[in-house]
C-alpha atoms as a PDB file:
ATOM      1  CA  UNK A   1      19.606  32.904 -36.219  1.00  0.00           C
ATOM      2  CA  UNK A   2      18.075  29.681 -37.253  1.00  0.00           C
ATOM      3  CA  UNK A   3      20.687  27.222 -36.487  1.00  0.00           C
ATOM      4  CA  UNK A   4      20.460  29.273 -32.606  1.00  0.00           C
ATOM      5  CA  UNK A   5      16.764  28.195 -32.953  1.00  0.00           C
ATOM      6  CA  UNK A   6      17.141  24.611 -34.092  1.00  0.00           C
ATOM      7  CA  UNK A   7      19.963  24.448 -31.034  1.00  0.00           C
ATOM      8  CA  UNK A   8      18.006  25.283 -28.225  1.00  0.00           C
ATOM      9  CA  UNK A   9      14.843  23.194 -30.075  1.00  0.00           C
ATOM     10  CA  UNK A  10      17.154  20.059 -29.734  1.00  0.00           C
ATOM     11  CA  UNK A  11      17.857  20.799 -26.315  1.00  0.00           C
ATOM     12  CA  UNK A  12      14.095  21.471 -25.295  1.00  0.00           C
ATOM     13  CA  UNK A  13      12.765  18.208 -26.922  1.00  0.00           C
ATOM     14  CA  UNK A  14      16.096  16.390 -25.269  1.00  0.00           C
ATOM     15  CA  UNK A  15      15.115  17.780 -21.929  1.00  0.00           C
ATOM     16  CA  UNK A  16      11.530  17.282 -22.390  1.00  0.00           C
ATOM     17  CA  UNK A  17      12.060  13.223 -23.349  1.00  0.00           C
ATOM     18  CA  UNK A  18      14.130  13.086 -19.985  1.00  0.00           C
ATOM     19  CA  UNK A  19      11.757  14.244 -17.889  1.00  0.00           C
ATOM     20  CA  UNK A  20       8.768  12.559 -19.171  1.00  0.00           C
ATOM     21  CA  UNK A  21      10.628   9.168 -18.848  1.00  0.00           C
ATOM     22  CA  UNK A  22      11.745   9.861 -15.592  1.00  0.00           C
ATOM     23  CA  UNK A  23       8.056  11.271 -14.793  1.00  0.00           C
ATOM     24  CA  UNK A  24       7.054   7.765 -15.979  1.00  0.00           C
ATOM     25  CA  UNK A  25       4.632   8.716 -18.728  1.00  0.00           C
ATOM     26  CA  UNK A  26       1.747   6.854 -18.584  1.00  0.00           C
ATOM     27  CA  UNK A  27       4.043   3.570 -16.687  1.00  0.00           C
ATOM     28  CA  UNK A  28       1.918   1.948 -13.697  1.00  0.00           C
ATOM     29  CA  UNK A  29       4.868   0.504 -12.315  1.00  0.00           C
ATOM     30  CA  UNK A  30       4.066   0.157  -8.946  1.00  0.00           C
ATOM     31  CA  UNK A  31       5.939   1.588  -5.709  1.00  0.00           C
ATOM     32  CA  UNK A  32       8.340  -0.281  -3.724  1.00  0.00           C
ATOM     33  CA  UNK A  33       7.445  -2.146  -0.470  1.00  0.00           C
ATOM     34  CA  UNK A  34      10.043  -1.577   2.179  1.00  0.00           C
ATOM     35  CA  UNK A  35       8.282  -4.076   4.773  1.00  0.00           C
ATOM     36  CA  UNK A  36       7.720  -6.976   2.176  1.00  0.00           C
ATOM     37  CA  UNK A  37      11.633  -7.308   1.654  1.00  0.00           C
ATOM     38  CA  UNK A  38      11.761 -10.719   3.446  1.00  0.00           C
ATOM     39  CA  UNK A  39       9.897 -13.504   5.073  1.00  0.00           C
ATOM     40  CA  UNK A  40       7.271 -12.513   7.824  1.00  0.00           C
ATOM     41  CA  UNK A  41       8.185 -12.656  11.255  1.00  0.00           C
ATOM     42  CA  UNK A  42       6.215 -13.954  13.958  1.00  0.00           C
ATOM     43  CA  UNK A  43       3.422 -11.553  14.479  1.00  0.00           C
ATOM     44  CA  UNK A  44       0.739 -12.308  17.206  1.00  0.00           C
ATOM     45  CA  UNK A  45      -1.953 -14.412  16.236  1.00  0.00           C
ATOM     46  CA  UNK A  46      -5.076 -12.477  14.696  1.00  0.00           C
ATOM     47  CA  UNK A  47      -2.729 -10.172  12.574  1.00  0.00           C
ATOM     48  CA  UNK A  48      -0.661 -13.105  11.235  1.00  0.00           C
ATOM     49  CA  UNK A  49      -2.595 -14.379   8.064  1.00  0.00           C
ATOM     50  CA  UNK A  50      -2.911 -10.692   6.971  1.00  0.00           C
ATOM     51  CA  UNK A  51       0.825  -9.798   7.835  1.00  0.00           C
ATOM     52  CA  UNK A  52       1.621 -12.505   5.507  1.00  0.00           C
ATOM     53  CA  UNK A  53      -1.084 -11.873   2.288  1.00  0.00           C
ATOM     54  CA  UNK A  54       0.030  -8.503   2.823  1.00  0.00           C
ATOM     55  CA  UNK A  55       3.836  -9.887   2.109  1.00  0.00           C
ATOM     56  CA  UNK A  56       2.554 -11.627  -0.828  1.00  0.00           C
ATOM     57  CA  UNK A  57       0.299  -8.642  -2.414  1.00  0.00           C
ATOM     58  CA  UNK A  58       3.810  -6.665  -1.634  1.00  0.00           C
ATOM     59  CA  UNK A  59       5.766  -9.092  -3.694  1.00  0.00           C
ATOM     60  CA  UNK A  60       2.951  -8.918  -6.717  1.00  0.00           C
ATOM     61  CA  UNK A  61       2.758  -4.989  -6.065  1.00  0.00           C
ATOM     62  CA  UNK A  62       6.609  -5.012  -7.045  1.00  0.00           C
ATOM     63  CA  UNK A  63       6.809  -7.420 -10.129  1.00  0.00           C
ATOM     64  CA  UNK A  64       3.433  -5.267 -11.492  1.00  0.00           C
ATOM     65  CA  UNK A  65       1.351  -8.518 -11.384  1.00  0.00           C
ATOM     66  CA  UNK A  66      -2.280  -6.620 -11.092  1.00  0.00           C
ATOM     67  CA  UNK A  67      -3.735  -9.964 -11.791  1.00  0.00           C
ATOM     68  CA  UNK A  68      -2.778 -11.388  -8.896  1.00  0.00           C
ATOM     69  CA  UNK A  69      -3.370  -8.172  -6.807  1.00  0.00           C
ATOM     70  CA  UNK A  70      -7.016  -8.450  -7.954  1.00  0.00           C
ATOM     71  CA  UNK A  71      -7.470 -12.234  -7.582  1.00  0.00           C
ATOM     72  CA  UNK A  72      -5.613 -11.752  -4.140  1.00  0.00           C
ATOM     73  CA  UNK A  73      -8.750  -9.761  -2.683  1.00  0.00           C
ATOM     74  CA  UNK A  74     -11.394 -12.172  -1.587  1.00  0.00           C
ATOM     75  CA  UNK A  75      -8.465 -14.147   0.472  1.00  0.00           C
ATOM     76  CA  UNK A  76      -7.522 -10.421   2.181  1.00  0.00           C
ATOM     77  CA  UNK A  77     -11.359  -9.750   2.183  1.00  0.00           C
ATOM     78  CA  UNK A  78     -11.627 -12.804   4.617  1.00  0.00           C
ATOM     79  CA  UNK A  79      -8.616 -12.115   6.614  1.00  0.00           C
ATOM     80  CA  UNK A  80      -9.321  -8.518   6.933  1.00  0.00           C
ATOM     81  CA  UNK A  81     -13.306  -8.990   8.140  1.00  0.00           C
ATOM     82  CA  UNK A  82     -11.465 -11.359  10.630  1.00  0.00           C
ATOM     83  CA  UNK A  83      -9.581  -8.405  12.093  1.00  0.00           C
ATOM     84  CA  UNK A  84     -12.072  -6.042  12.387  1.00  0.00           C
ATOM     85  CA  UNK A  85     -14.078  -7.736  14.639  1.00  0.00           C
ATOM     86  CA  UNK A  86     -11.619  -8.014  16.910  1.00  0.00           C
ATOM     87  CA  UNK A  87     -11.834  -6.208  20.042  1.00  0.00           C
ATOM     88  CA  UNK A  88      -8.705  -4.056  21.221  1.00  0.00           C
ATOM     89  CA  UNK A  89      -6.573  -6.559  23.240  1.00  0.00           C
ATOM     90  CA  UNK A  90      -7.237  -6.728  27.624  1.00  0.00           C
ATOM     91  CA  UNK A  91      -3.587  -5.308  28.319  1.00  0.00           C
ATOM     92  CA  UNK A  92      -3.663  -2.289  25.505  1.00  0.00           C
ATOM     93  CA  UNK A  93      -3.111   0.833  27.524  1.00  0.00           C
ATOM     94  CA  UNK A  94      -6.349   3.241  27.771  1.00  0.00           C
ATOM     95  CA  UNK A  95      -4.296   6.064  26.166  1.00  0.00           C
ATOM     96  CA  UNK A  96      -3.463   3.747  23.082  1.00  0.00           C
ATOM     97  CA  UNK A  97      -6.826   2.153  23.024  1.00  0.00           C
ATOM     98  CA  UNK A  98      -8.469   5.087  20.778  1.00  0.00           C
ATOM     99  CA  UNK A  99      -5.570   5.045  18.249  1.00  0.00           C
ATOM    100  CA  UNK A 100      -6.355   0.990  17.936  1.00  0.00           C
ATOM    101  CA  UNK A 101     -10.059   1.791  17.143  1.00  0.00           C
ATOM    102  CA  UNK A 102      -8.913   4.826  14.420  1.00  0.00           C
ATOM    103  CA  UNK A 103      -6.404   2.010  13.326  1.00  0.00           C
ATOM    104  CA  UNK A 104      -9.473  -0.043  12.635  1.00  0.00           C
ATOM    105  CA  UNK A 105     -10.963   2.076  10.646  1.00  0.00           C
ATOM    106  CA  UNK A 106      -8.840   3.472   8.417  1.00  0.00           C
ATOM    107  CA  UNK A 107      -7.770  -0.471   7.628  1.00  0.00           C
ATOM    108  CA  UNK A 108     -11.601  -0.596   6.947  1.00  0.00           C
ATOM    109  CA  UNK A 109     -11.533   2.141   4.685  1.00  0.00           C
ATOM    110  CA  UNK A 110      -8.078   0.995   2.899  1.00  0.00           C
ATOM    111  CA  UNK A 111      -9.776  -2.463   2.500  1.00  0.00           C
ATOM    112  CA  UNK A 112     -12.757  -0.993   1.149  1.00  0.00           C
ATOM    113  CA  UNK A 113     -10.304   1.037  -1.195  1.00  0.00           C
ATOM    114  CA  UNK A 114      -8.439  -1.820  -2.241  1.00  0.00           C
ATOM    115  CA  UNK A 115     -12.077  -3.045  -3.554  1.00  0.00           C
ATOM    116  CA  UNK A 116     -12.479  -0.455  -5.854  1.00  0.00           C
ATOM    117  CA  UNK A 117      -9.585  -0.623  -7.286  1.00  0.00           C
ATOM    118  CA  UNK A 118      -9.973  -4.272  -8.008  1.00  0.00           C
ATOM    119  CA  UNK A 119     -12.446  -3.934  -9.630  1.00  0.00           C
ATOM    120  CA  UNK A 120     -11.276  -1.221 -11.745  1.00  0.00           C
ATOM    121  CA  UNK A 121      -9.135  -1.107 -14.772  1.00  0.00           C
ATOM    122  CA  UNK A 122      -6.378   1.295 -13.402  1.00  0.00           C
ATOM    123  CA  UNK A 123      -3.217  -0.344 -12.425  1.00  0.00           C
ATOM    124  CA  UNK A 124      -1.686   2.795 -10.573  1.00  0.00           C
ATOM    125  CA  UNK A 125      -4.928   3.241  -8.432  1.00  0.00           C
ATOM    126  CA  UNK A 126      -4.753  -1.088  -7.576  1.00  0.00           C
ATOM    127  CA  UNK A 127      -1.085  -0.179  -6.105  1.00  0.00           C
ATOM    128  CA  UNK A 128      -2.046   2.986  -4.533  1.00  0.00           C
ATOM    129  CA  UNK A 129      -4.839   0.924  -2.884  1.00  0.00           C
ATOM    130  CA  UNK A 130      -2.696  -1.696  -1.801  1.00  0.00           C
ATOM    131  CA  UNK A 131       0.025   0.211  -0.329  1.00  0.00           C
ATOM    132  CA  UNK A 132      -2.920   2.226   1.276  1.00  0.00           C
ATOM    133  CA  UNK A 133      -4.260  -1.062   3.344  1.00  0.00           C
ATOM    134  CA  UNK A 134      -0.327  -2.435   3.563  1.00  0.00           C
ATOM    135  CA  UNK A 135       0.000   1.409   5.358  1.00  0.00           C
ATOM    136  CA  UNK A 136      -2.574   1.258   7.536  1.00  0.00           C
ATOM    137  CA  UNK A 137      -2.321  -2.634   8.450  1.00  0.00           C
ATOM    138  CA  UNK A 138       0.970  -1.435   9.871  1.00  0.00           C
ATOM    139  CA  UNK A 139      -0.162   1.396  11.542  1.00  0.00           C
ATOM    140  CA  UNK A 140      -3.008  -0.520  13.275  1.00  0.00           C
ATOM    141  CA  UNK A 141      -0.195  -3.532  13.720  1.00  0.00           C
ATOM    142  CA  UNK A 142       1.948  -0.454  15.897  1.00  0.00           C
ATOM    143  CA  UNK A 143      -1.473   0.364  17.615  1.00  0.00           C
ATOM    144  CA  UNK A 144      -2.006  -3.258  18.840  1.00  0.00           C
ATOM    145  CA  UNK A 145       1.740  -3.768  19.702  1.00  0.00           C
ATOM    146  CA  UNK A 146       1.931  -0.430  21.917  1.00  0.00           C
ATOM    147  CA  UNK A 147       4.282   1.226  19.204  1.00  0.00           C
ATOM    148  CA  UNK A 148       5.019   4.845  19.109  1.00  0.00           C
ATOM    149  CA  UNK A 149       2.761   5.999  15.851  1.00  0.00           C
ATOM    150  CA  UNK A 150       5.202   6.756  12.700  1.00  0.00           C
ATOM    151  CA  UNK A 151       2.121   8.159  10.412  1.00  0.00           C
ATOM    152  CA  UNK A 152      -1.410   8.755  10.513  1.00  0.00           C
ATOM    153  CA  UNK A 153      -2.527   6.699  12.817  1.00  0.00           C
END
């Protein structure tokens, strides 16, 4: 009866040590980027400079450098008060013109986010943040371009 116990204690503390290392256990290694995989393309002008700190913060999101996410900031602070005084583009179409000013906003909020977190001490809430402005940069980006919406925005 004791070796039965002893068994199925081995397995439990075997199947326990897999999942916590697949759950991670206390790693902040960040997410992966699918849209930082290569060089920016040509974007149009305003959303350029952001498209490409946003490749570089991608590319320091994936090798877990949270130093140079948080010393990254005040350059995306700049670019991103840049953007969001920009006015929705002459030849946007009126029905896409409201999700352009909600795109706005929530890359307002992720930016403001991303500030928080900077200044914190939690790696996992700096990448959270920073995928959180990457997402909505490229859901305002769709907005601009006339793109079908793929998320929130």
């Amino acid at each position: 009866m004791s070796r039965h116990r002893t068994a199925t204690s081995s397995i439990l503390a075997a199947v326990l040590a897999v999942a916590l290392t697949a759950a991670g256990c206390g790693s902040t290694t960040p997410p992966k980027d699918t849209r930082v995989s290569g060089v920016a393309s040509s974007s149009p002008g305003e959303f350029s400079s952001m498209r490409n700190l946003l490749v570089k913060l991608g590319r320091l999101r994936e090798a877990g450098d949270a130093k140079g996410a948080r010393e990254l900031y005040g350059e995306a602070l700049a670019e991103g008060k840049g953007l969001l005084v920009m006015k929705p583009p002459s030849d946007l179409r009126r029905d896409v013109v409201p999700r352009f000013l909600e795109g706005r906003a929530a890359f307002g909020d992720a930016m403001n986010a991303y500030g928080r977190a900077k200044d914190g001490t939690d790696d996992a809430a700096l990448w959270t943040a920073t995928q959180g402005l990457a997402d909505s940069f490229w859901a305002w980006y769709d907005a601009y371009r006339g793109r079908p919406a793929e998320g929130g925005v």
